[in-house]
Protein backbone atom coordinates (compact mmCIF):
# COMPACT_ATOMS: atom_id res chain seq x y z
CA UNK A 1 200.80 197.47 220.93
CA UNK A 2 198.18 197.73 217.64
CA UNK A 3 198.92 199.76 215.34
CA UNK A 4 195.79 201.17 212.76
CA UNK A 5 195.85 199.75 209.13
CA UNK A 6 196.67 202.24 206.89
CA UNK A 7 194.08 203.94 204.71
CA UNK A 8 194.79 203.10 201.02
CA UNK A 9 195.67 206.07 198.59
CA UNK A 10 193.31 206.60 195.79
CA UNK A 11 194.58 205.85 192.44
CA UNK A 12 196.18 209.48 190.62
CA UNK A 13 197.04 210.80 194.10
CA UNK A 14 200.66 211.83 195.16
CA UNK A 15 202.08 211.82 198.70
CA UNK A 16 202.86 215.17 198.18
CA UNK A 17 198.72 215.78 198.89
CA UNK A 18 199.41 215.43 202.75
CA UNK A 19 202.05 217.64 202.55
CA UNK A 20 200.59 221.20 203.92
CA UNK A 21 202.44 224.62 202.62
CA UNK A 22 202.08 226.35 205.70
CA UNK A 23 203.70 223.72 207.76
CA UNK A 24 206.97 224.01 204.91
CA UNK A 25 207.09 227.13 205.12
CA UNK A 26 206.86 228.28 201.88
CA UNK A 27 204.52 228.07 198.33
CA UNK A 28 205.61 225.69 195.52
CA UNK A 29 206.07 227.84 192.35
CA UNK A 30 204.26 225.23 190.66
CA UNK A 31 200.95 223.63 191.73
CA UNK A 32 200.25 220.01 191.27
CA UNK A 33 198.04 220.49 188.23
CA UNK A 34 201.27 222.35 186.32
CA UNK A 35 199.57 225.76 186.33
CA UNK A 36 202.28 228.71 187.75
CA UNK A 37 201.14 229.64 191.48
CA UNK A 38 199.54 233.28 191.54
CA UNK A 39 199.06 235.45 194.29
CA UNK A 40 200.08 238.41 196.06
CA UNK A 41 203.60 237.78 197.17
CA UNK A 42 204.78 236.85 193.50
CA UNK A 43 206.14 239.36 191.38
CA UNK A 44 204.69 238.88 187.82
CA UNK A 45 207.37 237.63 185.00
CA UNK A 46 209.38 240.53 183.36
CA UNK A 47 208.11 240.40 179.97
CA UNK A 48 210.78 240.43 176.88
CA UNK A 49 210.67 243.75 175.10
CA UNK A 50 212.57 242.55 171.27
CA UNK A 51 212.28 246.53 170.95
CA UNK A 52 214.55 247.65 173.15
CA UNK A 53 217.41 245.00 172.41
CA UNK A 54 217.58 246.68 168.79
CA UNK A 55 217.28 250.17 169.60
CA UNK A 56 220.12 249.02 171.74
CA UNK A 57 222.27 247.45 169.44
CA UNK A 58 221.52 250.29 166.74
CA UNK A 59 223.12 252.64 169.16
CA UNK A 60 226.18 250.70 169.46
CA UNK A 61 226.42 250.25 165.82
CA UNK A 62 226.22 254.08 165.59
CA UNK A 63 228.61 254.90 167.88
CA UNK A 64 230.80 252.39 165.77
CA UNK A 65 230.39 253.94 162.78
CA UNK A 66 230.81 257.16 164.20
CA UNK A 67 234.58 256.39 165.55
CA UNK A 68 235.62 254.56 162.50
CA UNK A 69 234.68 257.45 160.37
CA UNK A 70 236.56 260.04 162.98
CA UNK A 71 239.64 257.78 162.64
CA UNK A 72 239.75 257.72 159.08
CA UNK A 73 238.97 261.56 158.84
CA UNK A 74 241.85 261.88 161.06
CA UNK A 75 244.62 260.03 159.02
CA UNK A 76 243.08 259.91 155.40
CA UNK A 77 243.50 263.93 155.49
CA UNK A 78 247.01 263.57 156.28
CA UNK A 79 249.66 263.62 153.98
CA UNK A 80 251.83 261.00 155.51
CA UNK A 81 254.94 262.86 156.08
CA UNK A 82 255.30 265.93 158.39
CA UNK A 83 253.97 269.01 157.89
CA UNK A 84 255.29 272.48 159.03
CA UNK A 85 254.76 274.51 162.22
CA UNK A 86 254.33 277.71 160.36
CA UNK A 87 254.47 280.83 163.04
CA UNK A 88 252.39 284.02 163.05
CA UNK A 89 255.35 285.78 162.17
CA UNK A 90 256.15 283.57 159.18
CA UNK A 91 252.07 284.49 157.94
CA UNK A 92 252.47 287.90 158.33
CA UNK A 93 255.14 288.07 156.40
CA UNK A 94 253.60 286.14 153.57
CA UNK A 95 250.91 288.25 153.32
CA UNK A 96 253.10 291.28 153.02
CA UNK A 97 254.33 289.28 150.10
CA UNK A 98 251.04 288.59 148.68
CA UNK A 99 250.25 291.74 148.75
CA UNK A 100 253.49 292.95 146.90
CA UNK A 101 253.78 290.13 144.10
CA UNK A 102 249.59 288.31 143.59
CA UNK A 103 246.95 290.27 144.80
CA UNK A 104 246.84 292.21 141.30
CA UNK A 105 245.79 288.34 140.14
CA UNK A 106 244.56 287.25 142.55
CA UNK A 107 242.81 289.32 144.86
CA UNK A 108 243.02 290.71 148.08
CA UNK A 109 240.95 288.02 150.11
CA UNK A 110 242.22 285.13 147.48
CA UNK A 111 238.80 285.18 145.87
CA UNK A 112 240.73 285.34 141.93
CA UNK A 113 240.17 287.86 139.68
CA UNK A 114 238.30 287.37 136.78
CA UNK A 115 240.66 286.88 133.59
CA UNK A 116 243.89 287.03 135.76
CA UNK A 117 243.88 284.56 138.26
CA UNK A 118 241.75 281.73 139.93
CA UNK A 119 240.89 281.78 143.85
CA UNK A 120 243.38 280.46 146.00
CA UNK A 121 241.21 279.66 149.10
CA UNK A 122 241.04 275.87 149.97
CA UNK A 123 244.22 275.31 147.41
CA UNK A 124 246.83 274.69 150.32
CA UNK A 125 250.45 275.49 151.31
CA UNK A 126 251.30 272.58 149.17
CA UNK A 127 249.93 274.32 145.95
CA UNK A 128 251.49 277.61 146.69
CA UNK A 129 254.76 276.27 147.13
CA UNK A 130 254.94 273.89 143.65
CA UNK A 131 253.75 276.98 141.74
CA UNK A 132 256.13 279.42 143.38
CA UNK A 133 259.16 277.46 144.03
CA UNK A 134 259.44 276.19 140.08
CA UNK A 135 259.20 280.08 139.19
CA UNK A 136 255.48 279.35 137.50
CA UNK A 137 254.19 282.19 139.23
CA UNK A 138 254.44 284.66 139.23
CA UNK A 139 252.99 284.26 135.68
CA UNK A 140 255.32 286.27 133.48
CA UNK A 141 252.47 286.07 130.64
CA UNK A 142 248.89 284.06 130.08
CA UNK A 143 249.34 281.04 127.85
CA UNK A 144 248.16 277.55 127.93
CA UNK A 145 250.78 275.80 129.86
CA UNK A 146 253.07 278.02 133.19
CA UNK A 147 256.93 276.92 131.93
CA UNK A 148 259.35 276.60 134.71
CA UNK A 149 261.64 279.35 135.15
CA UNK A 150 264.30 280.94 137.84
CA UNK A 151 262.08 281.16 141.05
CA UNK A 152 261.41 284.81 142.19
CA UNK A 153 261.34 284.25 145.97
CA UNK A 154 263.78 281.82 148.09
CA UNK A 155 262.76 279.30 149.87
CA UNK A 156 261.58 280.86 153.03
CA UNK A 157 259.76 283.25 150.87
CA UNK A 158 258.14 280.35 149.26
CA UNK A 159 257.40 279.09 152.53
CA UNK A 160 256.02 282.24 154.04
CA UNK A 161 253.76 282.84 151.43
CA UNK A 162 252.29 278.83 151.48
CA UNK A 163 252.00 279.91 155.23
CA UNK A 164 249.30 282.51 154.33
CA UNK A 165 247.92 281.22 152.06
CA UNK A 166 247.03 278.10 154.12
CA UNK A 167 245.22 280.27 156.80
CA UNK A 168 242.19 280.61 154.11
CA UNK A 169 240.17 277.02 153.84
CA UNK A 170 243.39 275.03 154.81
CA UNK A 171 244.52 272.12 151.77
CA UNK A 172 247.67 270.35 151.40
CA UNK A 173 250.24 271.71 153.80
CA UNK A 174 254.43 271.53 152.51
CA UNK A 175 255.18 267.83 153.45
CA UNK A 176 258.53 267.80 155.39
CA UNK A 177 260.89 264.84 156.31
CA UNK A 178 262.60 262.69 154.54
CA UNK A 179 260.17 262.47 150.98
CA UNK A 180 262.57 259.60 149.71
CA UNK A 181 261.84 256.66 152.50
CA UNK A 182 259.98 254.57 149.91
CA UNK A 183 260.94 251.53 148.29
CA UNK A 184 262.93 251.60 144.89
CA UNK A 185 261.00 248.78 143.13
CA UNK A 186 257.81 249.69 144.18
CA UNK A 187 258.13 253.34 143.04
CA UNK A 188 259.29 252.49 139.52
CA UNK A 189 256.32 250.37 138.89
CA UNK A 190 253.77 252.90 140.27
CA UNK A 191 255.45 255.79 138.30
CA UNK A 192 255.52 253.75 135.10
CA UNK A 193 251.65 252.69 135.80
CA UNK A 194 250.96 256.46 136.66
CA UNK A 195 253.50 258.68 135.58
CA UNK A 196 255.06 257.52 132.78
CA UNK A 197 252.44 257.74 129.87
CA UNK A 198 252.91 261.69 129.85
CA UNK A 199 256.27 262.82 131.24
CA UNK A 200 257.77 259.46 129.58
CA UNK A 201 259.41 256.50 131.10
CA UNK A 202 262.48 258.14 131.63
CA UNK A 203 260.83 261.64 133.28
CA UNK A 204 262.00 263.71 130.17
CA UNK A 205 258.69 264.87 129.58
CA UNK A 206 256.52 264.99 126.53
CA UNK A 207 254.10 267.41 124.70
CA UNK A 208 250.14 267.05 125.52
CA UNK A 209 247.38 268.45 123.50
CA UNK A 210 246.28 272.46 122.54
CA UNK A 211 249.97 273.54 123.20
CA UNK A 212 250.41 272.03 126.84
CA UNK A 213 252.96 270.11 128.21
CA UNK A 214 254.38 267.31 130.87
CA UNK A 215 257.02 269.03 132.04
CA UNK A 216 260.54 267.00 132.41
CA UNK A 217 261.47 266.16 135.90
CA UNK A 218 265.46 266.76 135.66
CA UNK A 219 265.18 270.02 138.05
CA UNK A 220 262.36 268.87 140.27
CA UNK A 221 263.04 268.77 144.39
CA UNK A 222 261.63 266.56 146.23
CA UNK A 223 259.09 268.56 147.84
CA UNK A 224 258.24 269.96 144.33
CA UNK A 225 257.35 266.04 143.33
CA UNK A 226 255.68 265.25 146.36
CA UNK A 227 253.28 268.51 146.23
CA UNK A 228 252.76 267.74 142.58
CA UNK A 229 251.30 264.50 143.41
CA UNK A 230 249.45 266.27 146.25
CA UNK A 231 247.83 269.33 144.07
CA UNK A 232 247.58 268.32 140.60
CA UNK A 233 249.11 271.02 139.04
CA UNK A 234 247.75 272.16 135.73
CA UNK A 235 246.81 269.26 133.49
CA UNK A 236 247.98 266.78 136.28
CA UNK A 237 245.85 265.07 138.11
CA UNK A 238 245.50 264.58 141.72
CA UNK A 239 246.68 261.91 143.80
CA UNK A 240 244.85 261.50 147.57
CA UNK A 241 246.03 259.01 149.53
CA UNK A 242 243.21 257.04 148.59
CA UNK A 243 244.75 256.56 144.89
CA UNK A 244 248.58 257.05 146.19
CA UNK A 245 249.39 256.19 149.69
CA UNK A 246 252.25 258.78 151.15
CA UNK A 247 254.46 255.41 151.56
CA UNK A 248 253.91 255.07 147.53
CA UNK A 249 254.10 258.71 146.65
CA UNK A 250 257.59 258.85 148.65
CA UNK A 251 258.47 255.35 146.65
CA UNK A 252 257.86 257.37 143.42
CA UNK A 253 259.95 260.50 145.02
CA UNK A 254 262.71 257.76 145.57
CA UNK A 255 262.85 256.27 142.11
CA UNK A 256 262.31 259.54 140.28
CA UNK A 257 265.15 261.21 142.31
CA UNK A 258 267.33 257.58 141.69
CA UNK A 259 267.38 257.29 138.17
CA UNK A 260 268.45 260.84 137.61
CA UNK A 261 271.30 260.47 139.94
CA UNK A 262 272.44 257.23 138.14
CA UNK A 263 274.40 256.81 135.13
CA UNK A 264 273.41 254.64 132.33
CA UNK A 265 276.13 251.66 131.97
CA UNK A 266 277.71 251.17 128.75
CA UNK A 267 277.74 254.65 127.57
CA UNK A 268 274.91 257.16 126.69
CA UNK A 269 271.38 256.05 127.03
CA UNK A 270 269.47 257.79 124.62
CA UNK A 271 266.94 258.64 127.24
CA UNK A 272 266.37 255.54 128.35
CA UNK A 273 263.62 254.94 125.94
CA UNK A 274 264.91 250.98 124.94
CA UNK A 275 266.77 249.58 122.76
CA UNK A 276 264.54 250.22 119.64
CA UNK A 277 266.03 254.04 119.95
CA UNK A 278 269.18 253.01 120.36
CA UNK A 279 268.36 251.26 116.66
CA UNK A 280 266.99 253.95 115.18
CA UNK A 281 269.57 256.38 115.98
CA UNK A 282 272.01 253.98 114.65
CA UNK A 283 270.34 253.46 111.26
CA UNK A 284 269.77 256.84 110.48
CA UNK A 285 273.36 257.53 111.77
CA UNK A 286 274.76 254.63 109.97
CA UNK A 287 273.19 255.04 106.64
CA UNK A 288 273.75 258.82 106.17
CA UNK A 289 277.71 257.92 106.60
CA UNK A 290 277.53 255.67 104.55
CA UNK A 291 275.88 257.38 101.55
CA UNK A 292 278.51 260.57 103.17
CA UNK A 293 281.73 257.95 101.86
CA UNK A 294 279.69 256.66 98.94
CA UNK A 295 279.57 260.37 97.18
CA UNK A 296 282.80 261.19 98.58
CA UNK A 297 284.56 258.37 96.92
CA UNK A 298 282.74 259.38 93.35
CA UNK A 299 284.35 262.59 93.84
CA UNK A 300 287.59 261.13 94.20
CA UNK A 301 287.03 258.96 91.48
């Protein structure tokens, strides 16, 4: 049997030349020159759009930024301990007792009255109950600085009216729970970095400028500490928990309410200013007996 010689291939051509696409059965996606196969049954290339990637990622930041700020809304306006369930009886009767004891002051929808007594809308339970609770107010007379005195109401009253007065704008509510759950150490330091430079290291108080005061602590509760810190009442300022976290104002609560319970060791501390007092005291002590027994002895004499 003979068999033909077989042609030569010209130089540059591949054996894929013989190869028909028809009898494959299908189109290469890439001719033999390189070039991308058109043609009716391809579908052009989707085309990148950098656009719509950041619009897209934009949203999602958004939507981020949206949920972190609703999370911190939700606990930063929170005063870290409870607050209380006030009923609708408990605000009716406080504004039965609004309207028997403040609206001469301060008005019948809590918008003040001019020369008697600022608005109380947006001030909060918390307010109401510091003010009422220490006997400040009523006001017995206008001055520069409201002194502490016997409160007027008891402490449901108190309560009823911070109810009421809490229905108009909302503000710090009456913290409940346990206001002492702090730690010791940590609320010394705070209240002598915070605290201590007007109602003095030892939270006896001290006199301020134009006839006000820093009231001692000796009688304060601890709800009437805690909605100090919260309010800022008059000359004091206020302490969101931003500046004070509850954990820190319940740390200051816990050494306040400590070192007034305690007794200083070794006999009277002179209060608890240092020993420099303690020095003073006993010079001027010491030297006025001694000139006493120096002038009694020349009368003997």
């Amino acid at each position: 049997m003979s068999t033909q010689p077989r042609k030569p291939e010209p130089e540059g051509a591949s054996v894929t030349d013989d190869i028909d696409a028809d009898d494959v059965g299908f189109a290469p996606a890439v001719s033999q020159t390189g070039e991308e196969a058109s043609g009716p049954d391809r579908a052009p290339r989707a085309r990148h759009r950098p656009w719509r990637r950041r619009i897209a990622s934009g949203m999602v930041l958004l939507a981020a930024l949206a949920s972190m700020g609703g999370l911190y809304a939700l606990f930063a306006n929170a005063s870290g301990a409870g607050v209380r369930a006030a009923t609708q009886a408990d605000i009716n009767a406080g504004h039965s007792l609004f309207e028997a004891s403040c609206i001469t002051c301060h008005g019948a929808n809590l918008q003040g009255v001019v020369g008697r007594g600022p608005s109380l809308v947006s001030v909060g339970g918390a307010a109401v109950y510091f003010q009422v609770s220490t006997g400040r107010m009523p006001l017995a007379q206008q001055g520069p600085e409201a002194y502490r005195k016997p409160p007027k109401f008891n402490e449901q009253e108190v309560e009823q009216l911070a109810a009421y007065v809490q229905t108009f704008g909302g503000g710090p509510d009456i913290p409940t729970g346990d206001l002492r759950a702090g730690d010791l150490g940590q609320g010394g330091e705070l209240f002598r970095i915070n605290c201590a430079q007007c109602h003095g290291v030892s939270g006896k108080g001290a006199p301020l400028s134009a006839g006000k005061v820093a009231p001692g602590l000796e009688e304060a509760t601890d709800k009437q500490i805690y909605t100090a810190m919260l309010t800022g009442p008059e000359n004091m300022p206020i302490f969101s928990d931003n500046q004070l976290t509850p954990e820190q104002k319940r740390a200051i609560v816990n050494y306040v309410q400590t070192i007034k319970a305690s007794k200083d060791p070794g006999g009277s501390g002179i209060g608890r200013i240092g020993p420099v007092s303690e020095g003073v005291v006993i010079w001027i002590v010491g030297v006025g007996l001694l000139m006493a027994t120096i002038l009694w002895i020349g009368a003997k004499a």
